[in-house]
Each structure stands twice: as structure tokens, then as C-alpha cells.
N, C-alpha and C. Protein backbone atom coordinates (compact mmCIF):
# COMPACT_ATOMS: atom_id res chain seq x y z
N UNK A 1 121.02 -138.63 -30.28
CA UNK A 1 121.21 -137.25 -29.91
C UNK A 1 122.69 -136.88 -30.02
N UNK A 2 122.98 -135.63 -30.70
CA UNK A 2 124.56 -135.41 -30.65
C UNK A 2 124.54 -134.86 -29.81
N UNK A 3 126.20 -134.91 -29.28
CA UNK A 3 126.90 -134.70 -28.25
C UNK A 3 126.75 -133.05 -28.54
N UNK A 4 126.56 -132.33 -27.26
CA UNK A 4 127.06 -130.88 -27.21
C UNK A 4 128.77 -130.78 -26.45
N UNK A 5 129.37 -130.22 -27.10
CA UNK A 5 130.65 -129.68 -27.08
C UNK A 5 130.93 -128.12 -26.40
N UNK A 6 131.22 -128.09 -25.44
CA UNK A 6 131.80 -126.88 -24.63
C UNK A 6 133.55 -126.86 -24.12
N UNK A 7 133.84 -125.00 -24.17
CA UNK A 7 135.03 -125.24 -23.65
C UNK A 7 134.74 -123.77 -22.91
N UNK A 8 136.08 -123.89 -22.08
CA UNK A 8 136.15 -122.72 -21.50
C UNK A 8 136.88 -121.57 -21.81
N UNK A 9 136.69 -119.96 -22.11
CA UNK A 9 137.33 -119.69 -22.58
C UNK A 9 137.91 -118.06 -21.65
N UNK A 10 139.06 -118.06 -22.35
CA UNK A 10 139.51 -116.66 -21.48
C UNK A 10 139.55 -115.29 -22.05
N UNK A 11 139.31 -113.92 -21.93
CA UNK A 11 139.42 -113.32 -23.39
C UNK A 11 140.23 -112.18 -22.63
N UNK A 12 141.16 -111.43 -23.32
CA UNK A 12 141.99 -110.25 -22.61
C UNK A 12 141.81 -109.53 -23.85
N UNK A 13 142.57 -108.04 -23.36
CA UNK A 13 143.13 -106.80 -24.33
C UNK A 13 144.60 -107.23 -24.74
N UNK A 14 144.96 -107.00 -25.53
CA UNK A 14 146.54 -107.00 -26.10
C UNK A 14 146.43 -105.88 -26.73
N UNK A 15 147.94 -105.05 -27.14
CA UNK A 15 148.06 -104.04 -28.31
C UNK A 15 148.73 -105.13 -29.49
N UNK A 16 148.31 -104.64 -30.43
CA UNK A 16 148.81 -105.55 -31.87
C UNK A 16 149.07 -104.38 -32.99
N UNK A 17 150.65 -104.15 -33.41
CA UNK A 17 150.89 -103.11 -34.49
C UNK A 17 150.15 -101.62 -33.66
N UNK A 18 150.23 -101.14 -32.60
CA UNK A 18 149.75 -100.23 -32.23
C UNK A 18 147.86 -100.28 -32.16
N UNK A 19 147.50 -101.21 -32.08
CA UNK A 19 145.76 -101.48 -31.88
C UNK A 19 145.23 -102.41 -30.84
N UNK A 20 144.25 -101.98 -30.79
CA UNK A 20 143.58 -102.47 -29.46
C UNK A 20 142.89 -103.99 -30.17
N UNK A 21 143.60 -105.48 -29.61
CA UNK A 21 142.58 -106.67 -30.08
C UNK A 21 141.92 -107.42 -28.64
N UNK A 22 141.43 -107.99 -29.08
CA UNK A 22 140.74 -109.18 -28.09
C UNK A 22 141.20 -110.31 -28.42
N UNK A 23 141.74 -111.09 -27.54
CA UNK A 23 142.61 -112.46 -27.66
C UNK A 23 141.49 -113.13 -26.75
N UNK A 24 141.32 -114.04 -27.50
CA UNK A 24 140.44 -115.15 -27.10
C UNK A 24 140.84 -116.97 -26.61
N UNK A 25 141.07 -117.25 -25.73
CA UNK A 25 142.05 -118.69 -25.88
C UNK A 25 141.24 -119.58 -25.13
N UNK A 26 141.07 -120.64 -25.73
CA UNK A 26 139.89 -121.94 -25.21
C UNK A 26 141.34 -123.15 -24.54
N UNK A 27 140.84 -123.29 -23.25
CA UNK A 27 141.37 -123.64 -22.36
C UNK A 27 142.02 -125.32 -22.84
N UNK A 28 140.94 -126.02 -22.49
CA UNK A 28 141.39 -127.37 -23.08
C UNK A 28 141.98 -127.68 -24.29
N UNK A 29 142.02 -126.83 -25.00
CA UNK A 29 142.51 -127.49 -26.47
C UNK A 29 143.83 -126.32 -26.57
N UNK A 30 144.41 -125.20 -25.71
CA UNK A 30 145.32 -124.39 -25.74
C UNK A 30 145.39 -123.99 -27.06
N UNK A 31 144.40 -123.16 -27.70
CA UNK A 31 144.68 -122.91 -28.87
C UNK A 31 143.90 -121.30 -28.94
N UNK A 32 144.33 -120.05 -29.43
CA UNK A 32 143.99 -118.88 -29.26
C UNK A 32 143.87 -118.60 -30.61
N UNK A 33 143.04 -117.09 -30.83
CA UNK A 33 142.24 -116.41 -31.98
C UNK A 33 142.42 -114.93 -31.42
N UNK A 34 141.94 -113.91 -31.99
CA UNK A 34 141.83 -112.56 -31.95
C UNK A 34 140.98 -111.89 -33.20
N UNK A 35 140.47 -110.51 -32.55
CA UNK A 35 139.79 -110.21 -33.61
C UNK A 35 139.52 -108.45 -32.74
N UNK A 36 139.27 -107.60 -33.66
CA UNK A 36 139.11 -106.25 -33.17
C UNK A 36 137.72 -106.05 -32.36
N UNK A 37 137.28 -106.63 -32.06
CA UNK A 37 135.99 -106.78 -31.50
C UNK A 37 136.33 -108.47 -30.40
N UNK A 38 134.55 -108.38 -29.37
CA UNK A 38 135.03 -109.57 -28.52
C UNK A 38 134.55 -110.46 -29.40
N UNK A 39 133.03 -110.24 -30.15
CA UNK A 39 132.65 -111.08 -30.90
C UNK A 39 133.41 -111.36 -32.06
N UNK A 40 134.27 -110.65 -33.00
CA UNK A 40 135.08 -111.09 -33.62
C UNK A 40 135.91 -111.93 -33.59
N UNK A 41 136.64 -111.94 -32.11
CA UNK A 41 137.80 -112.98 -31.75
C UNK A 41 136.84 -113.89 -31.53
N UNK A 42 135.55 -114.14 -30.85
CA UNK A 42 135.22 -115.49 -30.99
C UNK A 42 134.41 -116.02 -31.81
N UNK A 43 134.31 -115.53 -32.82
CA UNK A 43 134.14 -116.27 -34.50
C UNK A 43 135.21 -116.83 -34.56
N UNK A 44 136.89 -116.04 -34.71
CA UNK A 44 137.42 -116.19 -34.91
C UNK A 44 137.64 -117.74 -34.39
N UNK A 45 138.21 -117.98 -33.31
CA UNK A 45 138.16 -119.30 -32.49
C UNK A 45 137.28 -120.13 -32.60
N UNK A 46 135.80 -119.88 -32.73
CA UNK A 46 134.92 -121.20 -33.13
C UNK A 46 135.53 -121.70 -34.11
N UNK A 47 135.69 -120.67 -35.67
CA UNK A 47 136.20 -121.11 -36.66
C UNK A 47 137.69 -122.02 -36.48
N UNK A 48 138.29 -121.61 -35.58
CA UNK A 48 139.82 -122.24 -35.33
C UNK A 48 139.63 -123.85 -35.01
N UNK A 49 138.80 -123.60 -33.92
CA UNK A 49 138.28 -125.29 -33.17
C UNK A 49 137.69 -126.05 -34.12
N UNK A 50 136.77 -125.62 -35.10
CA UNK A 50 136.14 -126.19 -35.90
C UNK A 50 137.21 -127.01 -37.28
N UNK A 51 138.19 -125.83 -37.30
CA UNK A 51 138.89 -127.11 -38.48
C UNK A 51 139.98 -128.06 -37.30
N UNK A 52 140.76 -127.24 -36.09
CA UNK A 52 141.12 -128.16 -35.41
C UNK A 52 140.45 -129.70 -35.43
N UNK A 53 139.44 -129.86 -34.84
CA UNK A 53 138.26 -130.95 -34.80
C UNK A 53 138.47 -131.70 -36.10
N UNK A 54 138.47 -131.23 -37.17
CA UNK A 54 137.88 -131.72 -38.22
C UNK A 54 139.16 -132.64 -38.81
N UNK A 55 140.54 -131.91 -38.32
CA UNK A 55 141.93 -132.21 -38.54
C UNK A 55 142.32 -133.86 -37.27
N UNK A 56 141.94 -132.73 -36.49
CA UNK A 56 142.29 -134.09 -35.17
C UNK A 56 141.01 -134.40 -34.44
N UNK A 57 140.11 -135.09 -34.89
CA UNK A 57 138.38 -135.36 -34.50
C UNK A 57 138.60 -136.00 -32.80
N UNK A 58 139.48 -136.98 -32.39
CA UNK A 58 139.63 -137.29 -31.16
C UNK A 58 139.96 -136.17 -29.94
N UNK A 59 139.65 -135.02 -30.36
CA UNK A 59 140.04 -133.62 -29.57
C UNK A 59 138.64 -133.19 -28.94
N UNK A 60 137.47 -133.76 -29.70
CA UNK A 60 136.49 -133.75 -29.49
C UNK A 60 135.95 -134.28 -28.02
N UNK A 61 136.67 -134.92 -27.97
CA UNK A 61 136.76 -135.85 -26.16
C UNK A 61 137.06 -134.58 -25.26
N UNK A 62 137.83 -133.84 -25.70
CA UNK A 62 137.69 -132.94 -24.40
C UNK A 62 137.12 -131.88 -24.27
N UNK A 63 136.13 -131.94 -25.44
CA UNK A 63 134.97 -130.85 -25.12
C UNK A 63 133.56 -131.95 -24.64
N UNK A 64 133.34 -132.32 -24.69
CA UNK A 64 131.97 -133.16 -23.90
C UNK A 64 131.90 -133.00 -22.70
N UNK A 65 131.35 -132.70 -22.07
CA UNK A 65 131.51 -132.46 -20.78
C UNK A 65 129.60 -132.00 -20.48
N UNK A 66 129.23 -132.56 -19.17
CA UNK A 66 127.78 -132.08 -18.43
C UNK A 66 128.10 -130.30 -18.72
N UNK A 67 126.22 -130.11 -18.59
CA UNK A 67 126.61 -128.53 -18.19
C UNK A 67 126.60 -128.68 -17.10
N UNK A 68 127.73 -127.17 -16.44
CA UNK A 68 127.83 -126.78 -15.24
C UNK A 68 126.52 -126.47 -14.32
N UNK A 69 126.98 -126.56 -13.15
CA UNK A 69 125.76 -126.10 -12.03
C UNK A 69 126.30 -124.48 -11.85
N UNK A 70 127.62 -124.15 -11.99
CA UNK A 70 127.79 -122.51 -11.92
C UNK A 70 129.18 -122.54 -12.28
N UNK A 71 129.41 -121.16 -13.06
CA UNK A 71 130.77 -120.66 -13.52
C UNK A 71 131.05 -119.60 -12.66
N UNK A 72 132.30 -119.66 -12.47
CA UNK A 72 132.58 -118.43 -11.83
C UNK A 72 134.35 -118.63 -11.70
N UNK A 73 134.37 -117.14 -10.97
CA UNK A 73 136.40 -116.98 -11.18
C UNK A 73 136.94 -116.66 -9.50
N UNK A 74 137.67 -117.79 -8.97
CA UNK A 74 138.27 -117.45 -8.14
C UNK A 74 139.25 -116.42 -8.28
N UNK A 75 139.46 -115.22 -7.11
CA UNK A 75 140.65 -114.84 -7.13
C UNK A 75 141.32 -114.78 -6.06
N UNK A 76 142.89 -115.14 -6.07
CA UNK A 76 143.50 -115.34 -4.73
C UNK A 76 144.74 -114.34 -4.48
């Protein structure tokens, strides 16, 4: 059975050249994407992680992980 691979990810507004993007940044591997849309930026980033991985395959270790029992966002 292959391993399923998860990360966590954060997504905000930025202005870029006067436009509205979605910045997308996956936590464990500190590596960010964008795209004019939310689903765009995260094509964008699968696609990013995917050659990451493929470049540095031992990166893969820190996406394995159980699924969660619940996600959620502290705020303090």
C-alpha cells in the first residue's frame, strides 16, 4: 500500500503588480505558490511539491503522517 502524503497549508490575499493573488504556503516543507484564484495557487503548489519531491525524495518523510482526529486554528 503507498504511503499517503499530507501537509498543512496556509492560504492569504496579497496585492501583486496591483492584483488581487492567493498565496498558498505548505508548512513543513516552507515552500509557497500563488495563483489568481484559491484553486489556482493550489495547483500551483501541488505542482511545486511534486518536483520538490522528485528533486529531494527524502522530503517525503515529512509528509507521512496519520490522518488527523480534527483540524482546527487556535487564536490567541
Amino acid at each position: 500500500m503507498e504511503e499517503k502524503l499530507s501537509c498543512n497549508i496556509s492560504i492569504h490575499e496579497e496585492e501583486m503588480d496591483g492584483e488581487k493573488v492567493f498565496v498558498v504556503e505548505c508548512e513543513e516543507l516552507g515552500i509557497s505558490d500563488f495563483g489568481t484564484t484559491i484553486s489556482e495557487a493550489t495547483e500551483n503548489l501541488k505542482k511545486g511539491i511534486s518536483l520538490l519531491l522528485k528533486s529531494v525524495p527524502e522530503k517525503k518523510e515529512l509528509l507521512v503522517k496519520p490522518e488527523p482526529l480534527m483540524v482546527t486554528r487556535l487564536f490567541l
